[in-house]
PDB file of N, CA and C in Angstrom:
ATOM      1  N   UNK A   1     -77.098  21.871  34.634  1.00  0.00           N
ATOM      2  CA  UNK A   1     -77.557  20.666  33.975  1.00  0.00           C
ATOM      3  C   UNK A   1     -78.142  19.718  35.012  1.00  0.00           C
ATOM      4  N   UNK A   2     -79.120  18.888  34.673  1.00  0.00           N
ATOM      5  CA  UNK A   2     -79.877  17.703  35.762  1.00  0.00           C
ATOM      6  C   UNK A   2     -78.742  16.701  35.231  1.00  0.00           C
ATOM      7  N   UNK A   3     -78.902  16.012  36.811  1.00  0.00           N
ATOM      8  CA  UNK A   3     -78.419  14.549  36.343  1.00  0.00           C
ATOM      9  C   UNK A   3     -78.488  13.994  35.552  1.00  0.00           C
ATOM     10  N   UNK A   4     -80.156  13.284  34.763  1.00  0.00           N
ATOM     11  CA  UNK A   4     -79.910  12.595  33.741  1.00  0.00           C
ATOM     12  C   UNK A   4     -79.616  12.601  32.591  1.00  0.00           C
ATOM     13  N   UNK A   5     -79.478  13.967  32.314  1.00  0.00           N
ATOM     14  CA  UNK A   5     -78.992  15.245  31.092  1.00  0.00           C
ATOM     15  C   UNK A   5     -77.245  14.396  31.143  1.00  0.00           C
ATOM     16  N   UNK A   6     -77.095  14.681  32.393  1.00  0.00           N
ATOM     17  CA  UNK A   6     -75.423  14.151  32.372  1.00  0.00           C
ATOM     18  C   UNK A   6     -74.835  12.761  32.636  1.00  0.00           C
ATOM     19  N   UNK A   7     -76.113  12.123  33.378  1.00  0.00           N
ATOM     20  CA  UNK A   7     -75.829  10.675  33.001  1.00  0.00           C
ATOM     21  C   UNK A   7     -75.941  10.116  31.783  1.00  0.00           C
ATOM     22  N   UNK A   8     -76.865  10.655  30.652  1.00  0.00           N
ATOM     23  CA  UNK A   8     -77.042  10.327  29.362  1.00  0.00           C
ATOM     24  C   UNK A   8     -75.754  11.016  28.475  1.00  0.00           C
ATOM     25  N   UNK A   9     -74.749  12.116  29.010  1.00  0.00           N
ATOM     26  CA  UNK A   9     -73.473  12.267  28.475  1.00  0.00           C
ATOM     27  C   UNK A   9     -72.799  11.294  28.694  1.00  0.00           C
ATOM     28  N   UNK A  10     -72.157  11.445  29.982  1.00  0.00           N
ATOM     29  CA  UNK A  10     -71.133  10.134  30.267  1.00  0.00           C
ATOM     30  C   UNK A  10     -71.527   8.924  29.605  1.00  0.00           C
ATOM     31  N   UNK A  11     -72.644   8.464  29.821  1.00  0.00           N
ATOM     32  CA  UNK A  11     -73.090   6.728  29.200  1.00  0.00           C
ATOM     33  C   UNK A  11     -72.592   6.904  27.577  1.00  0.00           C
ATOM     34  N   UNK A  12     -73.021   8.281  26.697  1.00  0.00           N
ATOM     35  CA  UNK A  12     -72.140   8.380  25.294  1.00  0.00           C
ATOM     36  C   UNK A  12     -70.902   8.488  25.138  1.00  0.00           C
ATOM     37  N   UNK A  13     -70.069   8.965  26.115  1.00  0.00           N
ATOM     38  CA  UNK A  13     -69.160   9.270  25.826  1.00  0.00           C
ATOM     39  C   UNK A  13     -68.620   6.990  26.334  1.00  0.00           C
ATOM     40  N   UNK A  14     -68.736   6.961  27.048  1.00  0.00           N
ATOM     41  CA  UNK A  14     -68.345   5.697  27.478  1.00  0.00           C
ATOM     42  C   UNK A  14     -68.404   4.890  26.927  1.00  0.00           C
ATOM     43  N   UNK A  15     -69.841   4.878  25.906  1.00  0.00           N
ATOM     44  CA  UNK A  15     -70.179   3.752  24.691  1.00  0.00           C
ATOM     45  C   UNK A  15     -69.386   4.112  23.335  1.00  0.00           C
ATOM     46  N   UNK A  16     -68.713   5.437  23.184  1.00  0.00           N
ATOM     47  CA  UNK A  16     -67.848   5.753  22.251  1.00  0.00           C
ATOM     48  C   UNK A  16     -66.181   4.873  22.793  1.00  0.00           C
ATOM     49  N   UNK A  17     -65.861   5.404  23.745  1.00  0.00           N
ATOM     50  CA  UNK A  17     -64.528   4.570  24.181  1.00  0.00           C
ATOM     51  C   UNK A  17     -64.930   3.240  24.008  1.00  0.00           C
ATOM     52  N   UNK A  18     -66.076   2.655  24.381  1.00  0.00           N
ATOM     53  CA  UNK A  18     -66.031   1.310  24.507  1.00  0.00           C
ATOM     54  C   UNK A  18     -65.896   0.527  22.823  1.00  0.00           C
ATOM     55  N   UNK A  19     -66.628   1.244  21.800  1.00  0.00           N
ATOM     56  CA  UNK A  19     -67.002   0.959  20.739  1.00  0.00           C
ATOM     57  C   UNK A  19     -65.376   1.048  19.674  1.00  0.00           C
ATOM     58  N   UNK A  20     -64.899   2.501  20.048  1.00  0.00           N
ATOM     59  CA  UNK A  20     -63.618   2.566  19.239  1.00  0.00           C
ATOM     60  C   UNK A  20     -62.093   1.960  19.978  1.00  0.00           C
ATOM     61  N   UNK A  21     -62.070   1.905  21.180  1.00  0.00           N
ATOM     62  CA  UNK A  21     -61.185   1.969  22.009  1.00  0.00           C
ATOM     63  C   UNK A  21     -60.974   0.614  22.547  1.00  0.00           C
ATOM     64  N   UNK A  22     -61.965  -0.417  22.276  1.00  0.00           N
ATOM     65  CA  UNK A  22     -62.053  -1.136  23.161  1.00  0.00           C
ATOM     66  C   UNK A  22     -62.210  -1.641  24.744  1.00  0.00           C
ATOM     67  N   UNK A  23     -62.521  -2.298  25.488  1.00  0.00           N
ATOM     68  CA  UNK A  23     -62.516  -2.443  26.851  1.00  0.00           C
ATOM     69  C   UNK A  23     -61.768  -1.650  27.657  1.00  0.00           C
ATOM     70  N   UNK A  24     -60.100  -1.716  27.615  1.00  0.00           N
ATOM     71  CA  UNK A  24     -59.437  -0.902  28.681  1.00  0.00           C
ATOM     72  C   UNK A  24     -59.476   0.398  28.152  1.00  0.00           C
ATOM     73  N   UNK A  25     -59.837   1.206  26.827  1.00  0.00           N
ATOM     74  CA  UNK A  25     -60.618   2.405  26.802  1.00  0.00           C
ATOM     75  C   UNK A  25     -62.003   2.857  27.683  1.00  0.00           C
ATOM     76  N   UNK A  26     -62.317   2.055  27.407  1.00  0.00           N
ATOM     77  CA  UNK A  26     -63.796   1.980  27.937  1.00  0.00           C
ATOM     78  C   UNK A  26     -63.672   1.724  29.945  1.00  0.00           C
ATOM     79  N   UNK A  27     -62.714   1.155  30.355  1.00  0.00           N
ATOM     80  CA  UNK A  27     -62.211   1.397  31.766  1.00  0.00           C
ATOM     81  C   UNK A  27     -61.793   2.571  32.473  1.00  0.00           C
ATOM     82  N   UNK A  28     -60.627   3.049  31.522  1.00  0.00           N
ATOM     83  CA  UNK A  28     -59.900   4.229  31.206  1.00  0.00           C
ATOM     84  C   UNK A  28     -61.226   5.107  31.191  1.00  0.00           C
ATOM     85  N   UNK A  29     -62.022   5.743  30.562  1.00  0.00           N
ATOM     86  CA  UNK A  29     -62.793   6.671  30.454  1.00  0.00           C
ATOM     87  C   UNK A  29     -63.684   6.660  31.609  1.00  0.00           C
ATOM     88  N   UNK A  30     -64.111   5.264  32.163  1.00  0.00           N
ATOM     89  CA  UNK A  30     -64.765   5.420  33.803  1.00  0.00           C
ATOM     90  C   UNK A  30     -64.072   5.740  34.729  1.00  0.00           C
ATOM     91  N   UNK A  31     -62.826   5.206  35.275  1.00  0.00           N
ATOM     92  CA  UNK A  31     -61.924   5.984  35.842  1.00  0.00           C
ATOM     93  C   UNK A  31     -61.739   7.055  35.682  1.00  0.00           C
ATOM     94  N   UNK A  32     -61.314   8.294  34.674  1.00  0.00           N
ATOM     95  CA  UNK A  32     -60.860   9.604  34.492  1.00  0.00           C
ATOM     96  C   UNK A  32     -62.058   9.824  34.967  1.00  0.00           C
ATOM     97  N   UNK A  33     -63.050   9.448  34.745  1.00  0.00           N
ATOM     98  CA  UNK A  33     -64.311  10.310  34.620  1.00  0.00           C
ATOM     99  C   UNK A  33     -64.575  10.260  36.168  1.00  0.00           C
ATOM    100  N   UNK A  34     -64.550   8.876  36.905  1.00  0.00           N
ATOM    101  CA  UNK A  34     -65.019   9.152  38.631  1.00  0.00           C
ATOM    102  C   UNK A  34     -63.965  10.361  39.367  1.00  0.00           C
ATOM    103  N   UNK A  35     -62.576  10.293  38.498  1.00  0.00           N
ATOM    104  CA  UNK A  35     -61.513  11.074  39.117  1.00  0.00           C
ATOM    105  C   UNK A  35     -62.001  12.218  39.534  1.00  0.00           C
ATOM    106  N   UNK A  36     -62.303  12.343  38.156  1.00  0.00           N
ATOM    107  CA  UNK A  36     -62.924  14.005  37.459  1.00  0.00           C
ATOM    108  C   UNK A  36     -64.436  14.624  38.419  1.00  0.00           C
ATOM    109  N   UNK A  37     -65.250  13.476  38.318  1.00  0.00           N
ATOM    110  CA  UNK A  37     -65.972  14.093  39.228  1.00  0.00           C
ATOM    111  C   UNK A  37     -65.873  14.329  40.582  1.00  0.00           C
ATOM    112  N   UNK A  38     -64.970  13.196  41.439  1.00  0.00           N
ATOM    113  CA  UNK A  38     -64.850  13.489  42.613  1.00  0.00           C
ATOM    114  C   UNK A  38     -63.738  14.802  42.735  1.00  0.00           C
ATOM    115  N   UNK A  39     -62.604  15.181  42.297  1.00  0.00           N
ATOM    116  CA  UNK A  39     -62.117  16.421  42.261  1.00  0.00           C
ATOM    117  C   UNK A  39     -62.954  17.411  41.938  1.00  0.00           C
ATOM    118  N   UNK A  40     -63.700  17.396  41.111  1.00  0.00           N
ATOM    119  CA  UNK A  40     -65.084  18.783  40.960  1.00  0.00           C
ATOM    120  C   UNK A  40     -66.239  19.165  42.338  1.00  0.00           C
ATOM    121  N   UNK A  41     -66.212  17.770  42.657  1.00  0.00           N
ATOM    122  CA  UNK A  41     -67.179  17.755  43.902  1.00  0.00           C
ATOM    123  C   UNK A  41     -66.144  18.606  45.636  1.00  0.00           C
ATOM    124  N   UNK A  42     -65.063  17.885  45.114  1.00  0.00           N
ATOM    125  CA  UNK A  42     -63.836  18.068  46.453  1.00  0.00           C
ATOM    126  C   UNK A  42     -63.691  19.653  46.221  1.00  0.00           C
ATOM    127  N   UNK A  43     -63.633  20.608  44.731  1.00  0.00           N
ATOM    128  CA  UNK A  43     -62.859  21.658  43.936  1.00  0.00           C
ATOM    129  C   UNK A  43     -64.178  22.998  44.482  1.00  0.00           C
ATOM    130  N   UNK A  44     -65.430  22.043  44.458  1.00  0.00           N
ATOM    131  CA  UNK A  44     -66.546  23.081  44.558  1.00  0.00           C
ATOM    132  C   UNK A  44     -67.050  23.160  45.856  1.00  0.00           C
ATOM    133  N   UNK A  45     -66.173  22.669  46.991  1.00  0.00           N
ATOM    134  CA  UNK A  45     -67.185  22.943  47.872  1.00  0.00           C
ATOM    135  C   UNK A  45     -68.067  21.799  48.596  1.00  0.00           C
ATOM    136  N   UNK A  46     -67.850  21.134  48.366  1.00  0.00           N
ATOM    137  CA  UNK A  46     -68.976  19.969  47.916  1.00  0.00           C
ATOM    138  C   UNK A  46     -68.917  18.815  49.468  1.00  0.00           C
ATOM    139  N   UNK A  47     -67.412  18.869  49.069  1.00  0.00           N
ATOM    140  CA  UNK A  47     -66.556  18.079  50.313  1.00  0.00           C
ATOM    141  C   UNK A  47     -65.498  18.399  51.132  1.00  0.00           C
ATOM    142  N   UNK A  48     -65.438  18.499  51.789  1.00  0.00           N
ATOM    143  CA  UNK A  48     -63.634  18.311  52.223  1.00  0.00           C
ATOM    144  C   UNK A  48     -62.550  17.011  51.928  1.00  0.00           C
ATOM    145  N   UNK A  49     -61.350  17.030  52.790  1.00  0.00           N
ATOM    146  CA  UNK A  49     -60.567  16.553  52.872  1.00  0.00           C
ATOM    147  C   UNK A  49     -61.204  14.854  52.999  1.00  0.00           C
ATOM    148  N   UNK A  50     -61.228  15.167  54.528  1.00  0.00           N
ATOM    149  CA  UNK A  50     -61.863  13.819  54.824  1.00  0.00           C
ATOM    150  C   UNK A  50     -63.084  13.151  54.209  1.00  0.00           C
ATOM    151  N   UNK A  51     -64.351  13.945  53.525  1.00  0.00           N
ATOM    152  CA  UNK A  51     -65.144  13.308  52.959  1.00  0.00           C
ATOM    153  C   UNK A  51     -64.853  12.520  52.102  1.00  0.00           C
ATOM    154  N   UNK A  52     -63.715  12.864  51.130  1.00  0.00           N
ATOM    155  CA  UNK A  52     -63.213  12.783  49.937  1.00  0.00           C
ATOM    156  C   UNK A  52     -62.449  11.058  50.170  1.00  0.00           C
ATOM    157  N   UNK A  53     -61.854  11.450  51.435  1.00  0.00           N
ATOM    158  CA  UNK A  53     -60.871  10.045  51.802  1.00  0.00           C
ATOM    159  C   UNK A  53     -62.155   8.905  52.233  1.00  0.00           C
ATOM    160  N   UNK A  54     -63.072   9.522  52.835  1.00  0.00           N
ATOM    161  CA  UNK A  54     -64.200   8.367  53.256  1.00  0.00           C
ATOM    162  C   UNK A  54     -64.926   8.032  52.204  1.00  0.00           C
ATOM    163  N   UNK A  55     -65.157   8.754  51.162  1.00  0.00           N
ATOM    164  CA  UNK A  55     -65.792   8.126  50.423  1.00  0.00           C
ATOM    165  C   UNK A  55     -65.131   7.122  49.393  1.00  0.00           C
ATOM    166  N   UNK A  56     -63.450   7.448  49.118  1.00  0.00           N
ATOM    167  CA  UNK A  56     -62.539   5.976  48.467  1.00  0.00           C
ATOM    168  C   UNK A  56     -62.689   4.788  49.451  1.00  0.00           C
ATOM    169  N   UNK A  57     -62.796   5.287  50.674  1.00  0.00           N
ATOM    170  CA  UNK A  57     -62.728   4.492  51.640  1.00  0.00           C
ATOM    171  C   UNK A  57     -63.615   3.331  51.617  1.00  0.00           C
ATOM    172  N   UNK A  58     -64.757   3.864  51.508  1.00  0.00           N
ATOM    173  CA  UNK A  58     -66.380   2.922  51.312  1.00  0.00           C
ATOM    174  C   UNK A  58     -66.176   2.407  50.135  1.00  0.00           C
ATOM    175  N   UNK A  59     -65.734   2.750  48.864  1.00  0.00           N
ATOM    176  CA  UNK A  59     -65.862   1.889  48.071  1.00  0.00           C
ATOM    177  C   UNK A  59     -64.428   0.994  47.692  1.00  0.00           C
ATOM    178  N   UNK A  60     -64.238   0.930  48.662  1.00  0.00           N
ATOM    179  CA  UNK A  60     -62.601  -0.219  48.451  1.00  0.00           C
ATOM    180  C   UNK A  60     -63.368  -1.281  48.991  1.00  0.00           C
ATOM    181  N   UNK A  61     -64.379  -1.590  50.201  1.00  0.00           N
ATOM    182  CA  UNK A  61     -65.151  -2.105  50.907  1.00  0.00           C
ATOM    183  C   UNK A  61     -66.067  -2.870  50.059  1.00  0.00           C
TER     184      UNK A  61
END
């Protein structure tokens, strides 16, 4: 799948939590979802150990 194939998933699925679920649904579903991708990225190869820690790292920053 291309990115915007899957950025145009997530943004539905997100506007569904947001719509039925309200706000901390709609939080809740961005969270699982960055989880989700950064373990897929860490799961495939993608990253290691440390990439994985530098990149929470940068965005606590």
């Amino acid at each position: 799948m291309d990115a915007p194939f899957v950025g145009m998933i997530a943004g539905m699925a997100l506007a569904f939590a947001g719509y039925f679920g309200g706000f901390g649904a709609f939080l809740l579903v961005a969270a699982l979802g960055g989880a989700g991708r950064a373990a897929g990225r860490w799961a495939g190869g993608g990253a290691g150990a440390r990439e994985l820690r530098e990149m929470f790292e940068r965005s606590r920053r």
